[in-house]
PDB file of N, CA and C in Angstrom:
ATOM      1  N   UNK A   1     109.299 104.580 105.548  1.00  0.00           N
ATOM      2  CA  UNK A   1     108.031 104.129 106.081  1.00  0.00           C
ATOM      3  C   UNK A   1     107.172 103.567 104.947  1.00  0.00           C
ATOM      4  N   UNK A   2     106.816 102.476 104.932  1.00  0.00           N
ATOM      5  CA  UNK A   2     105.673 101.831 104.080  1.00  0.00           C
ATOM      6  C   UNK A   2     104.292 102.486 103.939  1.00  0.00           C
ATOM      7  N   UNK A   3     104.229 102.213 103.117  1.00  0.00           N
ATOM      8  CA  UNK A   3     102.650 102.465 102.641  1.00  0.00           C
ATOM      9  C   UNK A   3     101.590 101.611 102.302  1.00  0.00           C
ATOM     10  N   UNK A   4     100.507 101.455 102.799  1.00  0.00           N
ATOM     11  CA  UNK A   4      99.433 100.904 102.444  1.00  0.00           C
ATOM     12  C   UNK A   4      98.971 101.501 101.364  1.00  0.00           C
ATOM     13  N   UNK A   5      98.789  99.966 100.308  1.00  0.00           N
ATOM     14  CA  UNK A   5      98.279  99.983  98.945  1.00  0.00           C
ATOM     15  C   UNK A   5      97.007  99.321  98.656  1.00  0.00           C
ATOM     16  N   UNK A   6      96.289  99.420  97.946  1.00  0.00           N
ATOM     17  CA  UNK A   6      95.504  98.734  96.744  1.00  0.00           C
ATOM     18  C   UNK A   6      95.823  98.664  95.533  1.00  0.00           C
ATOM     19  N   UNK A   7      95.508  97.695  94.895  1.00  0.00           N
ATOM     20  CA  UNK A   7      95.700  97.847  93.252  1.00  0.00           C
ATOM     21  C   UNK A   7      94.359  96.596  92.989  1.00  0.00           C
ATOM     22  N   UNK A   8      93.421  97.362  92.103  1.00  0.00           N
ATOM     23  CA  UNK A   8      92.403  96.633  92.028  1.00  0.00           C
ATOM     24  C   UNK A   8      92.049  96.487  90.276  1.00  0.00           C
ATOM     25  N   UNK A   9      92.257  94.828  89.915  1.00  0.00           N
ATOM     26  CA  UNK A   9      92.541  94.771  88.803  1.00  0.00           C
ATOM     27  C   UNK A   9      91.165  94.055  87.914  1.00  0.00           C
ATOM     28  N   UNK A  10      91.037  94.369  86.724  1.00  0.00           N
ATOM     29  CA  UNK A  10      89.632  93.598  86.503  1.00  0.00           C
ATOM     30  C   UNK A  10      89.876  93.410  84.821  1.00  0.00           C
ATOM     31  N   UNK A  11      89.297  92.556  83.962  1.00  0.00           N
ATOM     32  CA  UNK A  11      89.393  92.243  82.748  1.00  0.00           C
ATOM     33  C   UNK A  11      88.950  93.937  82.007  1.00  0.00           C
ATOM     34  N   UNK A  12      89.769  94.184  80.771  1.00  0.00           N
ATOM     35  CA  UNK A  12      89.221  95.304  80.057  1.00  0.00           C
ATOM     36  C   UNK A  12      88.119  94.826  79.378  1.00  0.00           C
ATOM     37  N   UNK A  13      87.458  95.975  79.150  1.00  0.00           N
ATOM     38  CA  UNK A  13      85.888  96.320  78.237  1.00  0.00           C
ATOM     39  C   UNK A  13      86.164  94.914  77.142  1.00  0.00           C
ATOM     40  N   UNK A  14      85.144  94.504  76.870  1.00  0.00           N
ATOM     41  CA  UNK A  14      85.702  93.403  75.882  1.00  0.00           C
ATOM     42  C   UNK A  14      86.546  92.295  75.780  1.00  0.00           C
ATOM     43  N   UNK A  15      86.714  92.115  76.749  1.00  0.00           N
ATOM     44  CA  UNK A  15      87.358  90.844  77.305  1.00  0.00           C
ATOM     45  C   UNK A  15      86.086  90.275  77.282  1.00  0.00           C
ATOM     46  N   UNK A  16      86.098  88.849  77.145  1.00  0.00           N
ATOM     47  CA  UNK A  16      85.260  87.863  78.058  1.00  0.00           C
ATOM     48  C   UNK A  16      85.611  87.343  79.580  1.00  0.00           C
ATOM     49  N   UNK A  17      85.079  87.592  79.938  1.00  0.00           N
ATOM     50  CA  UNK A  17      85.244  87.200  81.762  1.00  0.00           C
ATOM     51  C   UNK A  17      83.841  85.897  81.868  1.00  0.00           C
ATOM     52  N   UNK A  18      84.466  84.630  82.120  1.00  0.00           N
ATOM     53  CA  UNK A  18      83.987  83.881  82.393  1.00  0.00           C
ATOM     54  C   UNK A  18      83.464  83.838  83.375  1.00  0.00           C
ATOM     55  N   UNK A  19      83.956  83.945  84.947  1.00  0.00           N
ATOM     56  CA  UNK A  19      83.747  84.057  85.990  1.00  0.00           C
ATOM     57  C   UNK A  19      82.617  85.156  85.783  1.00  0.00           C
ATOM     58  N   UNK A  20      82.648  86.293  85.517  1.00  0.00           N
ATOM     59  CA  UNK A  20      81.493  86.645  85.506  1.00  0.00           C
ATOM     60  C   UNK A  20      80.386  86.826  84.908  1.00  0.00           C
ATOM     61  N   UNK A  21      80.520  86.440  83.639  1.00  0.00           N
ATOM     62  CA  UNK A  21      79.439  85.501  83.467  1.00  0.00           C
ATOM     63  C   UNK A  21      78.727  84.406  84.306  1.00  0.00           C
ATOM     64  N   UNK A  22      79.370  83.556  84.705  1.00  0.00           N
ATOM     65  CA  UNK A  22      78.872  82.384  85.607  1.00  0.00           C
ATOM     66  C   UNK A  22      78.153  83.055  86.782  1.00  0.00           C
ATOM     67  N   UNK A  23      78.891  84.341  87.549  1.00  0.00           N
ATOM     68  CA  UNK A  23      78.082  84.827  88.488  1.00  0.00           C
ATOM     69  C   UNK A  23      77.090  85.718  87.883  1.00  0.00           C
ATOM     70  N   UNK A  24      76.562  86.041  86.993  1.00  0.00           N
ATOM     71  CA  UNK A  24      75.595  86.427  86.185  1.00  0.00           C
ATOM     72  C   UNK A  24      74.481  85.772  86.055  1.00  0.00           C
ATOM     73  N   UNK A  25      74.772  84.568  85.475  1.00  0.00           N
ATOM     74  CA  UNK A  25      73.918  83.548  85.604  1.00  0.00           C
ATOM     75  C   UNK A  25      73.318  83.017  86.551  1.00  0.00           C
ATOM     76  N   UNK A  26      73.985  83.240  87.984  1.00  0.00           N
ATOM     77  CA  UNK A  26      73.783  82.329  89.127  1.00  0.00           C
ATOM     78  C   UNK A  26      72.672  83.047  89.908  1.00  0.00           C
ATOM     79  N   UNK A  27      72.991  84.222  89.942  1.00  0.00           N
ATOM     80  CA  UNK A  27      72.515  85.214  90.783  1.00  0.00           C
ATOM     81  C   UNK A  27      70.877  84.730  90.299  1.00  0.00           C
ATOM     82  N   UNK A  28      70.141  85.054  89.337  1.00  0.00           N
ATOM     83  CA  UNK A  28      69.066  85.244  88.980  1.00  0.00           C
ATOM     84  C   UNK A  28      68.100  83.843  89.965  1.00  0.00           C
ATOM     85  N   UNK A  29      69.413  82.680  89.334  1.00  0.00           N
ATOM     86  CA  UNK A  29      68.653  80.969  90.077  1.00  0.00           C
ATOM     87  C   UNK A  29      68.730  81.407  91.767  1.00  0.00           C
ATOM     88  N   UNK A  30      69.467  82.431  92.310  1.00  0.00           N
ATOM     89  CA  UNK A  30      69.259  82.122  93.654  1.00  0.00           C
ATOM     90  C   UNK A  30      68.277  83.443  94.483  1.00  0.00           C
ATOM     91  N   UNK A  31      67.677  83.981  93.118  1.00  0.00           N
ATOM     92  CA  UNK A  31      66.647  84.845  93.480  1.00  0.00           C
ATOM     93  C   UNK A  31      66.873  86.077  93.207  1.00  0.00           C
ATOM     94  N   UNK A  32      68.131  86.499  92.783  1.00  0.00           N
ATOM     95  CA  UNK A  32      68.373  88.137  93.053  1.00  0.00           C
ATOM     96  C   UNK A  32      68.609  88.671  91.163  1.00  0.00           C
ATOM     97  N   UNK A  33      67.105  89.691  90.802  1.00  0.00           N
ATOM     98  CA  UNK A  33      66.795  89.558  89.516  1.00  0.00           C
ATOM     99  C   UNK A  33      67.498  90.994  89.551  1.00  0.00           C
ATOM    100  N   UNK A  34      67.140  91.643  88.056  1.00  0.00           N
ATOM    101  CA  UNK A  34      68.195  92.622  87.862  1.00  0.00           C
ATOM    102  C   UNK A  34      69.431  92.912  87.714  1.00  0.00           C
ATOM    103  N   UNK A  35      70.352  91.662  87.891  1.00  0.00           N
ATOM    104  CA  UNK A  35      72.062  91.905  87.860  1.00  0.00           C
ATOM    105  C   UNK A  35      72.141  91.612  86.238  1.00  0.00           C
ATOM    106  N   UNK A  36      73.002  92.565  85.880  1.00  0.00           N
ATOM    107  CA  UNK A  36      73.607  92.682  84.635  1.00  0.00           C
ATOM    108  C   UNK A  36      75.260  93.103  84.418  1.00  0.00           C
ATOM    109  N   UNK A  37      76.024  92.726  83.392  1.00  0.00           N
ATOM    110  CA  UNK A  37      77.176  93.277  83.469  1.00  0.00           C
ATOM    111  C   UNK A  37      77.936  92.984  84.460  1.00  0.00           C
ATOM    112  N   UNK A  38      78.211  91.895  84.919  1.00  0.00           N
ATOM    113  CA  UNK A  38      79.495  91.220  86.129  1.00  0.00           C
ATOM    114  C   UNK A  38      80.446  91.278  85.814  1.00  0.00           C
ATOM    115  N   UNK A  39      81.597  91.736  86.133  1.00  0.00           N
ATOM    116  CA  UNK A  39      82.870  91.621  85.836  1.00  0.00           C
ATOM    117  C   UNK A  39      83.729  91.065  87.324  1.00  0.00           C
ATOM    118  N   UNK A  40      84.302  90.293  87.126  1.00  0.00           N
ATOM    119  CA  UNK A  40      84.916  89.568  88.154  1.00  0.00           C
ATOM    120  C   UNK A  40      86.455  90.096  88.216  1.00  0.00           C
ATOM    121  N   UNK A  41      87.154  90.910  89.022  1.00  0.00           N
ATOM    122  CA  UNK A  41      88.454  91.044  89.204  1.00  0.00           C
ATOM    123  C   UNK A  41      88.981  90.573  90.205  1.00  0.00           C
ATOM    124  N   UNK A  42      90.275  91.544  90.724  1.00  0.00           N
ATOM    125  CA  UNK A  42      90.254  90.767  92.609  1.00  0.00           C
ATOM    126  C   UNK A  42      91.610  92.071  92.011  1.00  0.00           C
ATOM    127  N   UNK A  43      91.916  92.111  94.111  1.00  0.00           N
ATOM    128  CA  UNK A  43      92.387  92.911  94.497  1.00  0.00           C
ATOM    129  C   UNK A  43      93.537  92.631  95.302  1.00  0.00           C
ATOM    130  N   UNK A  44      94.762  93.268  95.201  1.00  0.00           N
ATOM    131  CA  UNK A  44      95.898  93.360  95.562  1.00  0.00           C
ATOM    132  C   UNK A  44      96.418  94.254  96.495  1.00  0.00           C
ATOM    133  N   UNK A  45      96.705  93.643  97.740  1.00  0.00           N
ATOM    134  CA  UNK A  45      97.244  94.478  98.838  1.00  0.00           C
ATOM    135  C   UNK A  45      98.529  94.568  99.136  1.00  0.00           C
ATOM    136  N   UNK A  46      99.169  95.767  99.556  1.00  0.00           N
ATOM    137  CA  UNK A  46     100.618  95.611  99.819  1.00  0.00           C
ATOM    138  C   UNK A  46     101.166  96.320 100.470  1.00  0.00           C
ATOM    139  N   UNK A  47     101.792  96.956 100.929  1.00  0.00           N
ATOM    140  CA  UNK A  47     103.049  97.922 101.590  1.00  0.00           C
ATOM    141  C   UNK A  47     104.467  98.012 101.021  1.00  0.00           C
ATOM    142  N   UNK A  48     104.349  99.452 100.537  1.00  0.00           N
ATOM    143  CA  UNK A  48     105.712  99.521  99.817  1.00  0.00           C
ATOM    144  C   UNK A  48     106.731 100.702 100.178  1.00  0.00           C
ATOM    145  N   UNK A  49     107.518 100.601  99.842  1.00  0.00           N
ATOM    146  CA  UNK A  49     108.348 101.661 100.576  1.00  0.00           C
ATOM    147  C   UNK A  49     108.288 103.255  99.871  1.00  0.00           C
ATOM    148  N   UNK A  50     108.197 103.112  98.257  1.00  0.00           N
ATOM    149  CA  UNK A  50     108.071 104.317  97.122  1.00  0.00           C
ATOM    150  C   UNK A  50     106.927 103.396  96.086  1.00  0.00           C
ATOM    151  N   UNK A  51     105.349 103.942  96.841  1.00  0.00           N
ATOM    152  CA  UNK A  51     104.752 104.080  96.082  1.00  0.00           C
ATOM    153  C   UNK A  51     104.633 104.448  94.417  1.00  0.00           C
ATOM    154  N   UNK A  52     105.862 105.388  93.961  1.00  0.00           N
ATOM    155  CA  UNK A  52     106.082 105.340  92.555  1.00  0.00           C
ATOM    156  C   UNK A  52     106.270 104.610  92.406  1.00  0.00           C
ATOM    157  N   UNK A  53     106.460 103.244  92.727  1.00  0.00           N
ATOM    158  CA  UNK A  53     106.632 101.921  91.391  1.00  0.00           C
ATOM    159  C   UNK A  53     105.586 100.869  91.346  1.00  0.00           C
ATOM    160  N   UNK A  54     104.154 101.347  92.334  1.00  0.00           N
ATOM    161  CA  UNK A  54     103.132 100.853  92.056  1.00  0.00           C
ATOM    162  C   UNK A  54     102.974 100.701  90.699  1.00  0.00           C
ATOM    163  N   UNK A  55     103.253 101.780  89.903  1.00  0.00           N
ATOM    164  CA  UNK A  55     102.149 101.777  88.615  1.00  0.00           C
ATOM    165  C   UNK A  55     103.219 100.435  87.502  1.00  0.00           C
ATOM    166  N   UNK A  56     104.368 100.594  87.802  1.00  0.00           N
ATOM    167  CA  UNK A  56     105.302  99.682  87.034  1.00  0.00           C
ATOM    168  C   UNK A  56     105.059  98.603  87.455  1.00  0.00           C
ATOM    169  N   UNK A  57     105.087  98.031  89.045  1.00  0.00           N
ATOM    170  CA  UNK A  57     104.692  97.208  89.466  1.00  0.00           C
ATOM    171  C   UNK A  57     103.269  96.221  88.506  1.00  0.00           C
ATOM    172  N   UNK A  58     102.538  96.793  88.670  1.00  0.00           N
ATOM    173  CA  UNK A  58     101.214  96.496  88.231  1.00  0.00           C
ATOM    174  C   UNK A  58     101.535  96.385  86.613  1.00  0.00           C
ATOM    175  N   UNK A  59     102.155  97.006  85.852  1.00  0.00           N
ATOM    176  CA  UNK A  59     102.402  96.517  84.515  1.00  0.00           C
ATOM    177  C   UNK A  59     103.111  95.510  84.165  1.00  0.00           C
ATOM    178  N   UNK A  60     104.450  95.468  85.065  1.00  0.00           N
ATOM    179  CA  UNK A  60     105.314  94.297  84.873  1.00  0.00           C
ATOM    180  C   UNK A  60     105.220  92.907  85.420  1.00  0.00           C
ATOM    181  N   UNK A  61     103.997  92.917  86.641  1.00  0.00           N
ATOM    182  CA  UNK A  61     103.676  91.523  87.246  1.00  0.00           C
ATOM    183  C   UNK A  61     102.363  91.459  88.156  1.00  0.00           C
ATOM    184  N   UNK A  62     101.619  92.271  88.400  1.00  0.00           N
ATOM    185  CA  UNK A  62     100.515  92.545  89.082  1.00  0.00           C
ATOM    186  C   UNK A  62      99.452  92.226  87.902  1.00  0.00           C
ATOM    187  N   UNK A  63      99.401  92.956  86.734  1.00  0.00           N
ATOM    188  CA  UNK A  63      98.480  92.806  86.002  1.00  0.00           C
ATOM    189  C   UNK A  63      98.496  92.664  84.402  1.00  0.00           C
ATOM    190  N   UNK A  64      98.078  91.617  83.504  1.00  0.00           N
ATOM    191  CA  UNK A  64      98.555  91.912  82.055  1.00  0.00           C
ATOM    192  C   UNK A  64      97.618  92.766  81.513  1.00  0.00           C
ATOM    193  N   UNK A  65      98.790  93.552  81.079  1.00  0.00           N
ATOM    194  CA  UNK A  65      98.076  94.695  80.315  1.00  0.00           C
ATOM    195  C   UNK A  65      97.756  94.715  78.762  1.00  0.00           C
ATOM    196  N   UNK A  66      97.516  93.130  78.235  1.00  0.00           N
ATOM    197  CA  UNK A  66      97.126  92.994  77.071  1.00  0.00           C
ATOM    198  C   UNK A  66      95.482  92.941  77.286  1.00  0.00           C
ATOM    199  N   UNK A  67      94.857  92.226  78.948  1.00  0.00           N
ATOM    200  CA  UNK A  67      93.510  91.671  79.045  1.00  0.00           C
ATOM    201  C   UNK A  67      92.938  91.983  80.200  1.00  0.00           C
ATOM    202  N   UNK A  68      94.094  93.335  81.113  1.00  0.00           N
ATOM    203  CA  UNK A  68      93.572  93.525  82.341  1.00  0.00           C
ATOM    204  C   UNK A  68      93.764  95.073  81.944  1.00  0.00           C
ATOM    205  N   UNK A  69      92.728  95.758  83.261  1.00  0.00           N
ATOM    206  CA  UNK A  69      93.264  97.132  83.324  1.00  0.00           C
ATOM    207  C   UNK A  69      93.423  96.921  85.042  1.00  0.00           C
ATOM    208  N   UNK A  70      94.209  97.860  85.401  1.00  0.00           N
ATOM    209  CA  UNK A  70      94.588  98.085  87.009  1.00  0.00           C
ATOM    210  C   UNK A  70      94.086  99.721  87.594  1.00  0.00           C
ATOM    211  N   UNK A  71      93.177  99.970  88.518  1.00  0.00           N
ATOM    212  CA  UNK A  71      93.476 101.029  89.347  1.00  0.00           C
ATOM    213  C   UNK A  71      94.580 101.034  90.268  1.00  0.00           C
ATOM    214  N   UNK A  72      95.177 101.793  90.909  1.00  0.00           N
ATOM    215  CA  UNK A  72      95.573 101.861  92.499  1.00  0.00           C
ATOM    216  C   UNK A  72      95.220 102.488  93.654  1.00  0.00           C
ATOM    217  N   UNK A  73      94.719 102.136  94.399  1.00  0.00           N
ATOM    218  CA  UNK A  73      93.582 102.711  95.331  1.00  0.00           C
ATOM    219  C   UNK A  73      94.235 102.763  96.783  1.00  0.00           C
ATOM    220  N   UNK A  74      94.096 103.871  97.519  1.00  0.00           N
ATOM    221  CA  UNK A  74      94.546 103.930  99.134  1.00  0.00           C
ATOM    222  C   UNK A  74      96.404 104.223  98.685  1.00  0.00           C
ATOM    223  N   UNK A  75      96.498 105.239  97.680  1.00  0.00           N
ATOM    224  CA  UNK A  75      97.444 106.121  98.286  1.00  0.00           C
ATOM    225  C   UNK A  75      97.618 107.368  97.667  1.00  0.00           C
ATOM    226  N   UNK A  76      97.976 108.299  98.966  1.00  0.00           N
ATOM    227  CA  UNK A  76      98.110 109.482  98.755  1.00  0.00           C
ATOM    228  C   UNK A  76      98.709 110.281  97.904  1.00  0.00           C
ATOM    229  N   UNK A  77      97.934 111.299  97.325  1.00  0.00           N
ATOM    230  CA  UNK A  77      98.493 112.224  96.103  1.00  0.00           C
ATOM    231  C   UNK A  77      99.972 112.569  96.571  1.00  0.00           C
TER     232      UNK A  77
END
């Protein structure tokens, strides 16, 4: 039986993230003051059969792990 996954990936601490920068910037011109610190990732959905190879998964082609870090979210201990 498959499993519903997340894996939600975003630039590490110290990266530059362009994208969020740009939405950093934008926000303020379209009125909404106070945003600081944007980091722009995106998120990965899936169904797998043995959740243990999420985490390999995500190292070997989901996410680089020289400039990304990965959670995995929505599955059970």
């Amino acid at each position: 039986m498959a499993v519903k996954a997340q894996v939600l990936i975003r630039p590490k601490a110290g990266i530059l993230d362009p994208q969020g920068v740009a939405v950093e910037q934008a926000l303020p011109a379209l009125g909404f003051a106070g945003v600081s610190n944007v980091r722009v990732g995106r998120l990965v959905e899936l169904e797998v059969e043995d959740p243990t190879q999420l985490e390999a998964m995500c190292r070997k082609l989901l996410a680089n792990p020289l400039i990304e870090d990965f959670e995995i979210l929505g599955v059970p201990a």
